[in-house]
PDB file of N, CA and C in Angstrom:
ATOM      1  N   UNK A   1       0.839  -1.181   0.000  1.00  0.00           N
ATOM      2  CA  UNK A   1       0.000   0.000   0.000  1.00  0.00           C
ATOM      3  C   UNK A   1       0.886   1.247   0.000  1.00  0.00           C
ATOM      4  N   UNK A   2       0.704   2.523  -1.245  1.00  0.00           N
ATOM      5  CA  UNK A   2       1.390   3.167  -0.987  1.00  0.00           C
ATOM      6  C   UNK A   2       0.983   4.306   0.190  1.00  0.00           C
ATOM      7  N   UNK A   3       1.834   4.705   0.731  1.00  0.00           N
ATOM      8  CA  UNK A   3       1.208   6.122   1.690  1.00  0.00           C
ATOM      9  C   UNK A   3       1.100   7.145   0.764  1.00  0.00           C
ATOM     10  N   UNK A   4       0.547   8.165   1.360  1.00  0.00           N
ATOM     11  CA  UNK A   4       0.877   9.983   1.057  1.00  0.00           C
ATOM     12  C   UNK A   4       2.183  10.046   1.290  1.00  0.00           C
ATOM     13  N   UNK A   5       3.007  10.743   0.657  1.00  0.00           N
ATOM     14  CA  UNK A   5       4.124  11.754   0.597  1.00  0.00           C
ATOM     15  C   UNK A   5       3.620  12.663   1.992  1.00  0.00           C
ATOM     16  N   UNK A   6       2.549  13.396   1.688  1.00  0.00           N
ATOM     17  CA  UNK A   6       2.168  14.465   2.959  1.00  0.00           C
ATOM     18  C   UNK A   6       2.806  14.147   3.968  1.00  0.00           C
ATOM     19  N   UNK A   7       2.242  12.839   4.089  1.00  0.00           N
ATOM     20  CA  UNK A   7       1.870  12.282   5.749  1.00  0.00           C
ATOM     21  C   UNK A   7       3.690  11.716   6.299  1.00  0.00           C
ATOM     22  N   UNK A   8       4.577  11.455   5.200  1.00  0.00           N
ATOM     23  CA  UNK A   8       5.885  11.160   5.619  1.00  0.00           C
ATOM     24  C   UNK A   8       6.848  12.357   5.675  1.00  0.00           C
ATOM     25  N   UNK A   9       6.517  13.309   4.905  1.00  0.00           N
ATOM     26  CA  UNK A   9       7.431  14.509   5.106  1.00  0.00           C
ATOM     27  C   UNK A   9       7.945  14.747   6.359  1.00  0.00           C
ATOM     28  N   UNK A  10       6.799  14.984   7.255  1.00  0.00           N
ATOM     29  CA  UNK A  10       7.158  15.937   8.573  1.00  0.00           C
ATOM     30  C   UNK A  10       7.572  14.852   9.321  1.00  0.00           C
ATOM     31  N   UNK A  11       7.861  13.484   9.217  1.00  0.00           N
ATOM     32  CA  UNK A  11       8.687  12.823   9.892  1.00  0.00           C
ATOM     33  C   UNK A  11       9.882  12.287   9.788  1.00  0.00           C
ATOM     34  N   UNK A  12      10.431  12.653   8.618  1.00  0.00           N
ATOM     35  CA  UNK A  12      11.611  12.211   8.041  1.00  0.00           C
ATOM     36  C   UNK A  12      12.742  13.009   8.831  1.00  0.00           C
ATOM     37  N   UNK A  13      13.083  13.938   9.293  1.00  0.00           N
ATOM     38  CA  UNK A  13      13.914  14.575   9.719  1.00  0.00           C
ATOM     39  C   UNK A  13      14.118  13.670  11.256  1.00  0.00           C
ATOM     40  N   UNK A  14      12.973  13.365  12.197  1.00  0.00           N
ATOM     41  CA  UNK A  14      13.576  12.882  13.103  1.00  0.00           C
ATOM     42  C   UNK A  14      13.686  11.496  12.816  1.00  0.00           C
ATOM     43  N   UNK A  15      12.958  10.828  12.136  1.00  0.00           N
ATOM     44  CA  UNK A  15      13.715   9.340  11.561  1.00  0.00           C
ATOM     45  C   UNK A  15      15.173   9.247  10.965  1.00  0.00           C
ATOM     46  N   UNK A  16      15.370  10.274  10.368  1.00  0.00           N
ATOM     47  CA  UNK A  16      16.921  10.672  10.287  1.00  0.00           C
ATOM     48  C   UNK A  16      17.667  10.878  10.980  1.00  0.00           C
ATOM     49  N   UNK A  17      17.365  11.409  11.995  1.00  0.00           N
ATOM     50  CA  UNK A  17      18.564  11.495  13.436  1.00  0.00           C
ATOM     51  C   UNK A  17      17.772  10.641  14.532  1.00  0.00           C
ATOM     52  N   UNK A  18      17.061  10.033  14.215  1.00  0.00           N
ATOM     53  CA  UNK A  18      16.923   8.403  14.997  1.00  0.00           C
ATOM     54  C   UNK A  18      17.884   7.604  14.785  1.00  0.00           C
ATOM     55  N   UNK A  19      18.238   7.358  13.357  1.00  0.00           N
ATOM     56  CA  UNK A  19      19.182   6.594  12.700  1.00  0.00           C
ATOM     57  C   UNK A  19      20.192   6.610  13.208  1.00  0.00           C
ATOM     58  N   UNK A  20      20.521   8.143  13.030  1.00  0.00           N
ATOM     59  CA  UNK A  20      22.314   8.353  13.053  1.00  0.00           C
ATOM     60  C   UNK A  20      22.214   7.965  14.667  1.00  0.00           C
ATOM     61  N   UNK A  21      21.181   7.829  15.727  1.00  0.00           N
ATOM     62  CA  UNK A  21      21.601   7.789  17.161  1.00  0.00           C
ATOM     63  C   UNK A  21      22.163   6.633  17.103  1.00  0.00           C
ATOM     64  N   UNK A  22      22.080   5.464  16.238  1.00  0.00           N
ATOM     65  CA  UNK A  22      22.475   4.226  16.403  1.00  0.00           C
ATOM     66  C   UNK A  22      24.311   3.856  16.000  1.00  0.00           C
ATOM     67  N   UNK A  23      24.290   4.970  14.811  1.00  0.00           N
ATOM     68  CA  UNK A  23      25.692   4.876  14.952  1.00  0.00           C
ATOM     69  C   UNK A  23      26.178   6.039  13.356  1.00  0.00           C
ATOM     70  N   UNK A  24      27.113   6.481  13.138  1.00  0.00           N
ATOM     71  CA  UNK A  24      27.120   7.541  12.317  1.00  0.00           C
ATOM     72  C   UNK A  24      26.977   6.595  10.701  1.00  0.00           C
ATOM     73  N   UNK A  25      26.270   7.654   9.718  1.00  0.00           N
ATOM     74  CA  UNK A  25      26.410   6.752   8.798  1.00  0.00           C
ATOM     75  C   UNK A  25      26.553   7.599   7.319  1.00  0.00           C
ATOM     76  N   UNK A  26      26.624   7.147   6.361  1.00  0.00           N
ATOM     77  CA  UNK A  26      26.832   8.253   4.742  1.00  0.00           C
ATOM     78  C   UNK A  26      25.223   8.095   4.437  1.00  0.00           C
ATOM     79  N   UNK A  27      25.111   8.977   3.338  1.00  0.00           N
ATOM     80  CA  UNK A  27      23.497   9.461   2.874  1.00  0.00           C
ATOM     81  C   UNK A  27      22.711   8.087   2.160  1.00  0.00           C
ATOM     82  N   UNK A  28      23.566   7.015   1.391  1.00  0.00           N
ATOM     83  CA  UNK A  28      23.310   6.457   1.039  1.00  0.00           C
ATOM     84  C   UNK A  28      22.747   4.877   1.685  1.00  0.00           C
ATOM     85  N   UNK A  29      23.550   5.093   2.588  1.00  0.00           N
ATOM     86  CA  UNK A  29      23.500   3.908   3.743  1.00  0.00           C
ATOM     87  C   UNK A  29      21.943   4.373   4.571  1.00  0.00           C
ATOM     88  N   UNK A  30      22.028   5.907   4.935  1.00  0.00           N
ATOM     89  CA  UNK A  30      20.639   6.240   5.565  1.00  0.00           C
ATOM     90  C   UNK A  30      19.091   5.994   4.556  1.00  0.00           C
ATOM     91  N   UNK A  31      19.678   6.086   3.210  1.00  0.00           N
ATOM     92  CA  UNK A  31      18.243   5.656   2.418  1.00  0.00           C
ATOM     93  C   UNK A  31      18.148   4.314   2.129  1.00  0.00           C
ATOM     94  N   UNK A  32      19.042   3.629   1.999  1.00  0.00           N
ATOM     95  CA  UNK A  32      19.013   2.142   2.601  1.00  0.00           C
ATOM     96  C   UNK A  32      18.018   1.594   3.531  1.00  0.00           C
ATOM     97  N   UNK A  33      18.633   2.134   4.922  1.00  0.00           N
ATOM     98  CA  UNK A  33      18.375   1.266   5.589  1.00  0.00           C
ATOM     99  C   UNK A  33      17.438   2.077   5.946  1.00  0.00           C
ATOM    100  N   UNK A  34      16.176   3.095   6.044  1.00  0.00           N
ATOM    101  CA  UNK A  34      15.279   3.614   6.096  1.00  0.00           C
ATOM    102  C   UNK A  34      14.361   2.689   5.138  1.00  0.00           C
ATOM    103  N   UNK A  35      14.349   2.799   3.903  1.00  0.00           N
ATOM    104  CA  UNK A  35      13.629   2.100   2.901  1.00  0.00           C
ATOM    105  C   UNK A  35      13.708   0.574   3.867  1.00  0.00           C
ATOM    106  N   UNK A  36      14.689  -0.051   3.747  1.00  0.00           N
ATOM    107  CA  UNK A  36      14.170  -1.463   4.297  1.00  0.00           C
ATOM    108  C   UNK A  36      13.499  -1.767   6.024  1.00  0.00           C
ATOM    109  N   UNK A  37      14.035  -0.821   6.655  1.00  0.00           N
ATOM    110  CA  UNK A  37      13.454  -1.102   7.929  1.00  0.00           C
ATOM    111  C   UNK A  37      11.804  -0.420   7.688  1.00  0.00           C
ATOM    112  N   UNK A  38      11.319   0.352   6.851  1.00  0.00           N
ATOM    113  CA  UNK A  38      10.191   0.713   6.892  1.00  0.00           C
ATOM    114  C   UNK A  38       9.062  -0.011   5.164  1.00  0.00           C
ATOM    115  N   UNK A  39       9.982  -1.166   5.354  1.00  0.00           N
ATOM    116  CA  UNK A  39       9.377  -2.209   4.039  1.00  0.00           C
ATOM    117  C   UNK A  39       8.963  -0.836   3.157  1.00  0.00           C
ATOM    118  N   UNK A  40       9.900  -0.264   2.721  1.00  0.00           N
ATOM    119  CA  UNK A  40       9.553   0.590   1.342  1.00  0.00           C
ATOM    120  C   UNK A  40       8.310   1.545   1.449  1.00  0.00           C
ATOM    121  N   UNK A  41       8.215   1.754   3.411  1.00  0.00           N
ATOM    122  CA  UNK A  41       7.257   2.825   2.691  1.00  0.00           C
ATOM    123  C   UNK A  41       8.146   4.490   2.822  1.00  0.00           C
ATOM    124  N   UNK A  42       9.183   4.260   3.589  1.00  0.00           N
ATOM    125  CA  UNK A  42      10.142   5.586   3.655  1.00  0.00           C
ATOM    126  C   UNK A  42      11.592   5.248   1.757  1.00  0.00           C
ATOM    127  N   UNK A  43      10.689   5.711   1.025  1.00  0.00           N
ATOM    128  CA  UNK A  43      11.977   5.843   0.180  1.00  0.00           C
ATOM    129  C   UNK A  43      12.504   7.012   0.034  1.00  0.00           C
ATOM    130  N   UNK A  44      13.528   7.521   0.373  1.00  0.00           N
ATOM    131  CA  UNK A  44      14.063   8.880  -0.047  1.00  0.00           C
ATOM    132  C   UNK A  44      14.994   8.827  -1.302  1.00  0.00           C
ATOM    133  N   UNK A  45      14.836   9.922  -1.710  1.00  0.00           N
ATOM    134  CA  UNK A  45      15.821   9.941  -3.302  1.00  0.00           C
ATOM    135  C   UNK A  45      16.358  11.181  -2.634  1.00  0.00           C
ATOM    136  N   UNK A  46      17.808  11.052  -2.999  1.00  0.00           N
ATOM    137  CA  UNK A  46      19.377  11.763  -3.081  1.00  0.00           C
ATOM    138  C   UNK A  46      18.781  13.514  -3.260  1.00  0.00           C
ATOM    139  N   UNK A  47      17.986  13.785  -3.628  1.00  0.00           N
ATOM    140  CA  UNK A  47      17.957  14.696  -4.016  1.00  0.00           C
ATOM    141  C   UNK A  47      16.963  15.399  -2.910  1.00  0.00           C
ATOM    142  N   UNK A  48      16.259  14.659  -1.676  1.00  0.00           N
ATOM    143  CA  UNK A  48      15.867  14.749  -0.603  1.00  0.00           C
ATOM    144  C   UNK A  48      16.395  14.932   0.451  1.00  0.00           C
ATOM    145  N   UNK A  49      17.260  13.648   0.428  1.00  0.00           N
ATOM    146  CA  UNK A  49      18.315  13.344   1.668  1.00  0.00           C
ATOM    147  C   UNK A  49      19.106  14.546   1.695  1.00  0.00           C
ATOM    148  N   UNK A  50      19.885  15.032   0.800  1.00  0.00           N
ATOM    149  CA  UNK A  50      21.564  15.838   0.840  1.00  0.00           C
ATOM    150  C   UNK A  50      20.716  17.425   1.401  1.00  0.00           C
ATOM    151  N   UNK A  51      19.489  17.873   0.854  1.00  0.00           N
ATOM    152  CA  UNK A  51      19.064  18.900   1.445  1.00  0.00           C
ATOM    153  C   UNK A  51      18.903  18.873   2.829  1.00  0.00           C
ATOM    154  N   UNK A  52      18.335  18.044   3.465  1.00  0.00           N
ATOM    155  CA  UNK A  52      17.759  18.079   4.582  1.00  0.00           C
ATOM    156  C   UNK A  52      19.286  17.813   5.583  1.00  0.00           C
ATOM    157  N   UNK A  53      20.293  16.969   5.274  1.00  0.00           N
ATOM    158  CA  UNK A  53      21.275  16.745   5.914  1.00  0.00           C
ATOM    159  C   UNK A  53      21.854  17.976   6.001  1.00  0.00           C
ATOM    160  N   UNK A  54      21.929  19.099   4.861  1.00  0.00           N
ATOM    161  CA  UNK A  54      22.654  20.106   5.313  1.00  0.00           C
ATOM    162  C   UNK A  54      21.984  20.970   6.018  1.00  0.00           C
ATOM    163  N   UNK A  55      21.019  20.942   5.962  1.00  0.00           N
ATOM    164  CA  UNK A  55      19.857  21.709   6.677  1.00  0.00           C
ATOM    165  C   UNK A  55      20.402  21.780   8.383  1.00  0.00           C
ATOM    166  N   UNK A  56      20.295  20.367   9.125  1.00  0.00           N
ATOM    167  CA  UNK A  56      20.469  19.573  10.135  1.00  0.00           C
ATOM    168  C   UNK A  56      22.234  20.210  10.564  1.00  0.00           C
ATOM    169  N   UNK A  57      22.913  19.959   9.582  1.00  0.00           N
ATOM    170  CA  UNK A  57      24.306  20.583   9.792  1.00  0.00           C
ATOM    171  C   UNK A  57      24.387  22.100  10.119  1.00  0.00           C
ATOM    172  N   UNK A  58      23.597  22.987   9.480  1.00  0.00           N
ATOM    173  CA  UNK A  58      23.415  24.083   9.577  1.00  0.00           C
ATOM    174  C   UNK A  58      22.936  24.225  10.990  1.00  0.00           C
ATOM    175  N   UNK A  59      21.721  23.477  11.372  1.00  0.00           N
ATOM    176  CA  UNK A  59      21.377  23.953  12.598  1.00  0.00           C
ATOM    177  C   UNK A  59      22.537  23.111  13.974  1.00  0.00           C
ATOM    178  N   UNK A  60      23.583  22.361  13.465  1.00  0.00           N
ATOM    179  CA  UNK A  60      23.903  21.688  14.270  1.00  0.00           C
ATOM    180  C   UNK A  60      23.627  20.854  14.895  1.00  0.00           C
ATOM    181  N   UNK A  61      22.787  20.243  14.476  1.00  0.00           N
ATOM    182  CA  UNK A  61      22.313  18.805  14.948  1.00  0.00           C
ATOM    183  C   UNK A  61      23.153  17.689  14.193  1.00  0.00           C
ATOM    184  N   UNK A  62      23.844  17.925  13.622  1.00  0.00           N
ATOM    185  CA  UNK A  62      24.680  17.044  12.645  1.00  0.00           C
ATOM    186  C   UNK A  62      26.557  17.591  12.563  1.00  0.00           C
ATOM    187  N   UNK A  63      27.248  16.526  12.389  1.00  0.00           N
ATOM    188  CA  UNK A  63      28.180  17.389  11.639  1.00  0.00           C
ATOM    189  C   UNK A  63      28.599  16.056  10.526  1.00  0.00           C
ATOM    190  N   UNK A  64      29.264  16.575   9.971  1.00  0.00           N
ATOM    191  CA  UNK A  64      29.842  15.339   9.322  1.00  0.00           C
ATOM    192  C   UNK A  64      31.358  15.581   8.419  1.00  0.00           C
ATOM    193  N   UNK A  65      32.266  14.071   8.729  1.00  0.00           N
ATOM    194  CA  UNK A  65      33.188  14.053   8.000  1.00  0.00           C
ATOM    195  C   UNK A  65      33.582  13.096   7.028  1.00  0.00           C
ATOM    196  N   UNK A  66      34.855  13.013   6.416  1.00  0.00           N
ATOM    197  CA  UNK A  66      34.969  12.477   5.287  1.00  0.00           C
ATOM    198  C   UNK A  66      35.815  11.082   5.702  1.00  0.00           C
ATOM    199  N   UNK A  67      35.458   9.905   4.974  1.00  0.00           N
ATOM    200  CA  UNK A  67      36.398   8.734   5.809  1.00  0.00           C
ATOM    201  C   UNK A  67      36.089   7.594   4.499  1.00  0.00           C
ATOM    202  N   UNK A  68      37.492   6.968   4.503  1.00  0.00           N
ATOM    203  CA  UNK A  68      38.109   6.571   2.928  1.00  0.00           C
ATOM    204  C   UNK A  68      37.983   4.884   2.629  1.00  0.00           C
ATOM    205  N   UNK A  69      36.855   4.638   2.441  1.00  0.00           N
ATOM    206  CA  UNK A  69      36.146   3.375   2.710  1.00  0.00           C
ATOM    207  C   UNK A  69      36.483   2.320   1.091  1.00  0.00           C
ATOM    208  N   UNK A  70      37.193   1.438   1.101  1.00  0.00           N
ATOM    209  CA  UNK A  70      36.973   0.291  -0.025  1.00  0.00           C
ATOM    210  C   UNK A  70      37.599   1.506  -1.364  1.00  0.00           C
ATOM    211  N   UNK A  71      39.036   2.831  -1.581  1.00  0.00           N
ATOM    212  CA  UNK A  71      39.098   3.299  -1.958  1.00  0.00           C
ATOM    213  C   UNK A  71      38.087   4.303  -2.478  1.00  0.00           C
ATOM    214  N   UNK A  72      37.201   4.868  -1.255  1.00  0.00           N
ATOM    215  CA  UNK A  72      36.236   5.218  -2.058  1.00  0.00           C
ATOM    216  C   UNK A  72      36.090   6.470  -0.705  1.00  0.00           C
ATOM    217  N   UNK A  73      35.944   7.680  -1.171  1.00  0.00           N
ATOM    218  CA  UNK A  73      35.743   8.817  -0.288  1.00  0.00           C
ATOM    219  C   UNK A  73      34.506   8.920   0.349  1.00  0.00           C
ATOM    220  N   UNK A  74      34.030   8.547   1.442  1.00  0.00           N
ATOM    221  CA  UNK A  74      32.559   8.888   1.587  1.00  0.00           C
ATOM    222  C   UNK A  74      32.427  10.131   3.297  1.00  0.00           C
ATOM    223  N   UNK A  75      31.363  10.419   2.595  1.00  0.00           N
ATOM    224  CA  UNK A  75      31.059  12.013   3.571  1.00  0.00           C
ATOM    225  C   UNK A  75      30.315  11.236   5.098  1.00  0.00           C
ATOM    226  N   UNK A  76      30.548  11.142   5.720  1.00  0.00           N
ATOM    227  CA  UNK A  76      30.019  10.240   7.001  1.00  0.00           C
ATOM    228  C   UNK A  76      28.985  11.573   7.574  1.00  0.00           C
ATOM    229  N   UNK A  77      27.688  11.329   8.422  1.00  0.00           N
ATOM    230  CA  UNK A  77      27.240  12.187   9.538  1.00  0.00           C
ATOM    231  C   UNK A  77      27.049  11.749  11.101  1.00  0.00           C
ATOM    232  N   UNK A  78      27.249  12.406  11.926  1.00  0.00           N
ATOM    233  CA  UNK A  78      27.413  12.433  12.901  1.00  0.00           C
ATOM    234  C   UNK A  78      26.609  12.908  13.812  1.00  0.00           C
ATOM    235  N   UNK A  79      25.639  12.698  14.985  1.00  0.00           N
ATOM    236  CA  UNK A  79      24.319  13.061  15.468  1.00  0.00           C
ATOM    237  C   UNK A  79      25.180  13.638  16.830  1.00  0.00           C
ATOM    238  N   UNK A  80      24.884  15.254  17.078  1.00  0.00           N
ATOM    239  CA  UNK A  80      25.635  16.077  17.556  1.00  0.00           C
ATOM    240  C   UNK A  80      24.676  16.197  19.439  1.00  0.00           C
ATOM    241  N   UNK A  81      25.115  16.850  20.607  1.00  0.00           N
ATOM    242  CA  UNK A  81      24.496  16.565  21.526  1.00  0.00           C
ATOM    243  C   UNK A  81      23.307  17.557  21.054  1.00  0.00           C
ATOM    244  N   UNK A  82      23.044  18.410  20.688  1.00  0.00           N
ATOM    245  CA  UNK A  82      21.776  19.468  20.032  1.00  0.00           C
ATOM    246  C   UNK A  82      20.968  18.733  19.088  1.00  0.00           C
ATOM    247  N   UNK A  83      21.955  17.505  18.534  1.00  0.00           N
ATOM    248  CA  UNK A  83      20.980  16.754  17.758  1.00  0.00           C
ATOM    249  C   UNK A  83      20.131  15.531  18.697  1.00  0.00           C
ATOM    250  N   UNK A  84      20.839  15.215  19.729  1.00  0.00           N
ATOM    251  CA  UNK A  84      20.143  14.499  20.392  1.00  0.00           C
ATOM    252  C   UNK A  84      18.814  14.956  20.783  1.00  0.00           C
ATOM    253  N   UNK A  85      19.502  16.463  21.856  1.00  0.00           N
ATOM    254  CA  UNK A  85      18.178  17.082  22.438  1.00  0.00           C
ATOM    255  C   UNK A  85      16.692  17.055  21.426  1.00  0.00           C
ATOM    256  N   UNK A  86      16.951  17.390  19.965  1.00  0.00           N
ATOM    257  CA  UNK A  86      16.113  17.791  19.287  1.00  0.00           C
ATOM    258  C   UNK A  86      15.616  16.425  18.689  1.00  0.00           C
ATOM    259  N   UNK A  87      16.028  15.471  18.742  1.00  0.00           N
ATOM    260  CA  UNK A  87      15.326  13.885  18.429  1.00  0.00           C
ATOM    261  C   UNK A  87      14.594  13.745  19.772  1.00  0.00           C
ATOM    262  N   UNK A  88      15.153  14.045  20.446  1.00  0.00           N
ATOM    263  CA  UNK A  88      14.064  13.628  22.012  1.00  0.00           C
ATOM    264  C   UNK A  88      12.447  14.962  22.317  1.00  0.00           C
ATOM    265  N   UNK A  89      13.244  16.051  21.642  1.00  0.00           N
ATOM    266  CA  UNK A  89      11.813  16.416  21.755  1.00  0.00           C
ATOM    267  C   UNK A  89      10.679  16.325  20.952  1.00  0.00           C
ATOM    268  N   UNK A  90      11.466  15.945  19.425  1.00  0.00           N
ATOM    269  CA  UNK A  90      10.463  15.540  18.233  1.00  0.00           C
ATOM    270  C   UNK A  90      10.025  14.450  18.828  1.00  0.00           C
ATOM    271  N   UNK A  91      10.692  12.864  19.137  1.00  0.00           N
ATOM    272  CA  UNK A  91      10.068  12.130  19.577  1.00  0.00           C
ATOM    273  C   UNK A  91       8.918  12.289  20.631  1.00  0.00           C
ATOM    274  N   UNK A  92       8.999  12.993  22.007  1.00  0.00           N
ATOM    275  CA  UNK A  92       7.710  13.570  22.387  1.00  0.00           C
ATOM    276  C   UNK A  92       6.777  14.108  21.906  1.00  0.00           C
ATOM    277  N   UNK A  93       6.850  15.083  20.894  1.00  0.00           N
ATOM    278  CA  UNK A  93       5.728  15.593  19.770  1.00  0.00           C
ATOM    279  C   UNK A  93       5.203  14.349  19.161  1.00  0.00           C
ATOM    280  N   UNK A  94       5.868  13.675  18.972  1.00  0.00           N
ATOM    281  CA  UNK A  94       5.276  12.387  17.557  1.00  0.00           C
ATOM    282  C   UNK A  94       4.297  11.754  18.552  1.00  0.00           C
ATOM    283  N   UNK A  95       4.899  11.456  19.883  1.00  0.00           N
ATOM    284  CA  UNK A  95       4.014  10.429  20.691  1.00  0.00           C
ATOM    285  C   UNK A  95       2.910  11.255  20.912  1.00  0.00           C
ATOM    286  N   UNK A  96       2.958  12.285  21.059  1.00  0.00           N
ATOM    287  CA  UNK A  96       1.341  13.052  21.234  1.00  0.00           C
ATOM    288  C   UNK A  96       0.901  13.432  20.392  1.00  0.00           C
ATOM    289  N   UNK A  97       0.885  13.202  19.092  1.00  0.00           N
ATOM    290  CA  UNK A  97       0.421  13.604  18.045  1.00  0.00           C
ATOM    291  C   UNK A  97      -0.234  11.709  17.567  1.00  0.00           C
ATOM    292  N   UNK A  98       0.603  11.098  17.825  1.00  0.00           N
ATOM    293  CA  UNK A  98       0.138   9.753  17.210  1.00  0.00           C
ATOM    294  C   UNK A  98      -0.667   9.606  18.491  1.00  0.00           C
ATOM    295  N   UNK A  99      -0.757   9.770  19.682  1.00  0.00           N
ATOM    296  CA  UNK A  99      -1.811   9.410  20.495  1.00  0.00           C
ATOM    297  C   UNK A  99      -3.033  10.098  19.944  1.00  0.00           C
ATOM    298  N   UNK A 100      -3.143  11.631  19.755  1.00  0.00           N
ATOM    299  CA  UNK A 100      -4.429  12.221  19.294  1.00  0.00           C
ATOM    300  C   UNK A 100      -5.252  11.794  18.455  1.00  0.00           C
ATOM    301  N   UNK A 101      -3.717  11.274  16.815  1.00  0.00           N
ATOM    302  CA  UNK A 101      -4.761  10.873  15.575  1.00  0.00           C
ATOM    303  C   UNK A 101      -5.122   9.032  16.509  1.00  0.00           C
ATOM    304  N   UNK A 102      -4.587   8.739  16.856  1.00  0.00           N
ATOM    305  CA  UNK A 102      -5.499   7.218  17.521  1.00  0.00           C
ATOM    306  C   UNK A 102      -6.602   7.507  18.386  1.00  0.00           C
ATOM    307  N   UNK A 103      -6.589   8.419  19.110  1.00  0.00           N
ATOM    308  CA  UNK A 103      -7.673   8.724  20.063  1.00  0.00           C
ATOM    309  C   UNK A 103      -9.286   9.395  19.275  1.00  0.00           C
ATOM    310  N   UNK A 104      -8.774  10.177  18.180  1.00  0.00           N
ATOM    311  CA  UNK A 104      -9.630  10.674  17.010  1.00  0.00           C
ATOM    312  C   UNK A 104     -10.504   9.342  16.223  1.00  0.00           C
ATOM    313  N   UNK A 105      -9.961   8.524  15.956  1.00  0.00           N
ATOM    314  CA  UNK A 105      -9.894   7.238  15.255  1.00  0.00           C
ATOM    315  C   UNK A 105     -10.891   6.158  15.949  1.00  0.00           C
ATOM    316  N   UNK A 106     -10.926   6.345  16.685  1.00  0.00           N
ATOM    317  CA  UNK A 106     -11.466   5.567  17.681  1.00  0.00           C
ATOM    318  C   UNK A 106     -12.851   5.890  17.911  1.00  0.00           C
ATOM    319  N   UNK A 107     -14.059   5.409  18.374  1.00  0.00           N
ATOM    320  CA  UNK A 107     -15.045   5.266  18.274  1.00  0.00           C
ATOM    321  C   UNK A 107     -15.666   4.235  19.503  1.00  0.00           C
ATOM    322  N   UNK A 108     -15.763   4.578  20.257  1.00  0.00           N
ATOM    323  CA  UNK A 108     -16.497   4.012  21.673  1.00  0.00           C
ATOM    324  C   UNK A 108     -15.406   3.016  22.895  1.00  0.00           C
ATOM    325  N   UNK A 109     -13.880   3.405  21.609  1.00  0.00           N
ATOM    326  CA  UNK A 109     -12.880   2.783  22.457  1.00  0.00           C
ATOM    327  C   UNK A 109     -12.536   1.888  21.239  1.00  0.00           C
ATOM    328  N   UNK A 110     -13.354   1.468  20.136  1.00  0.00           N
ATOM    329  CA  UNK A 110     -13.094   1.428  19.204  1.00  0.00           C
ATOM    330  C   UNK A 110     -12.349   1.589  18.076  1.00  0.00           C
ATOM    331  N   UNK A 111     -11.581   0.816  17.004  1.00  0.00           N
ATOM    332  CA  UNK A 111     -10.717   1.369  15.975  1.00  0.00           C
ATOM    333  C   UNK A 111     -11.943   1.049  15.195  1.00  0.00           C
ATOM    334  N   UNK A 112     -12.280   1.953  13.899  1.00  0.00           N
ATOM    335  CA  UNK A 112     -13.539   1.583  13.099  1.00  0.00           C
ATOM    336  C   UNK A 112     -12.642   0.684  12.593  1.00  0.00           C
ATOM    337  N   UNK A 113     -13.551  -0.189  11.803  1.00  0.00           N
ATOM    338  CA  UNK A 113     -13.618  -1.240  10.614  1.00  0.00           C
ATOM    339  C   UNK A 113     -14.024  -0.829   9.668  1.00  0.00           C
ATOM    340  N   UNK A 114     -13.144  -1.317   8.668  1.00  0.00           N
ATOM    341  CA  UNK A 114     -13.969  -0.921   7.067  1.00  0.00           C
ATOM    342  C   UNK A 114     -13.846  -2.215   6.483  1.00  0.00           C
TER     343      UNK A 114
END
């Protein structure tokens, strides 16, 4: 089933520095393993990712350096302590926001059926 685009936008940024909390990684490795841990419904294309990463760098939630893998130069990122703070408070927003739309949803305690 595909989703909305809408509905994944405004969460991609902290699924992105969810990621990097696990361990630092290059842009390509993050659309990887986003796409498969979310069975293809998070696909990002390159032309998504590199904006938003510098974005994140800009505000300092990120930094990132360069490290010389299989002869091959790759730009690594790095989830900064400002990037932490700001994954922990998005994550609180998400949980009260996904509690509301479930609580909305619901119907005598109910999830409707279709």
């Amino acid at each position: 089933m595909n989703v909305d685009k809408s509905l994944i936008s405004g969460s991609t940024t902290m699924l992105l520095l969810n990621l990097l909390l696990e361990k630092d990684m290059y842009g390509y490795e993050m659309i990887d393993t986003l796409s498969q841990r979310s069975m293809n419904v998070f696909e990002l294309k390159a032309g998504t990712l590199y904006p938003l990463l510098h974005q994140m760098e800009k505000e300092n939630y990120l930094e990132s350096y360069e490290k010389k893998v299989s002869n091959k130069t790759r730009k690594y990122y790095h989830l900064t302590t400002p990037g932490k703070q700001y994954l922990e408070l998005k994550i609180k927003e998400w949980e009260i926001y996904a509690n509301a739309i479930s609580s909305m949803l619901r119907q005598g305690g109910e999830v409707h059926e279709f």
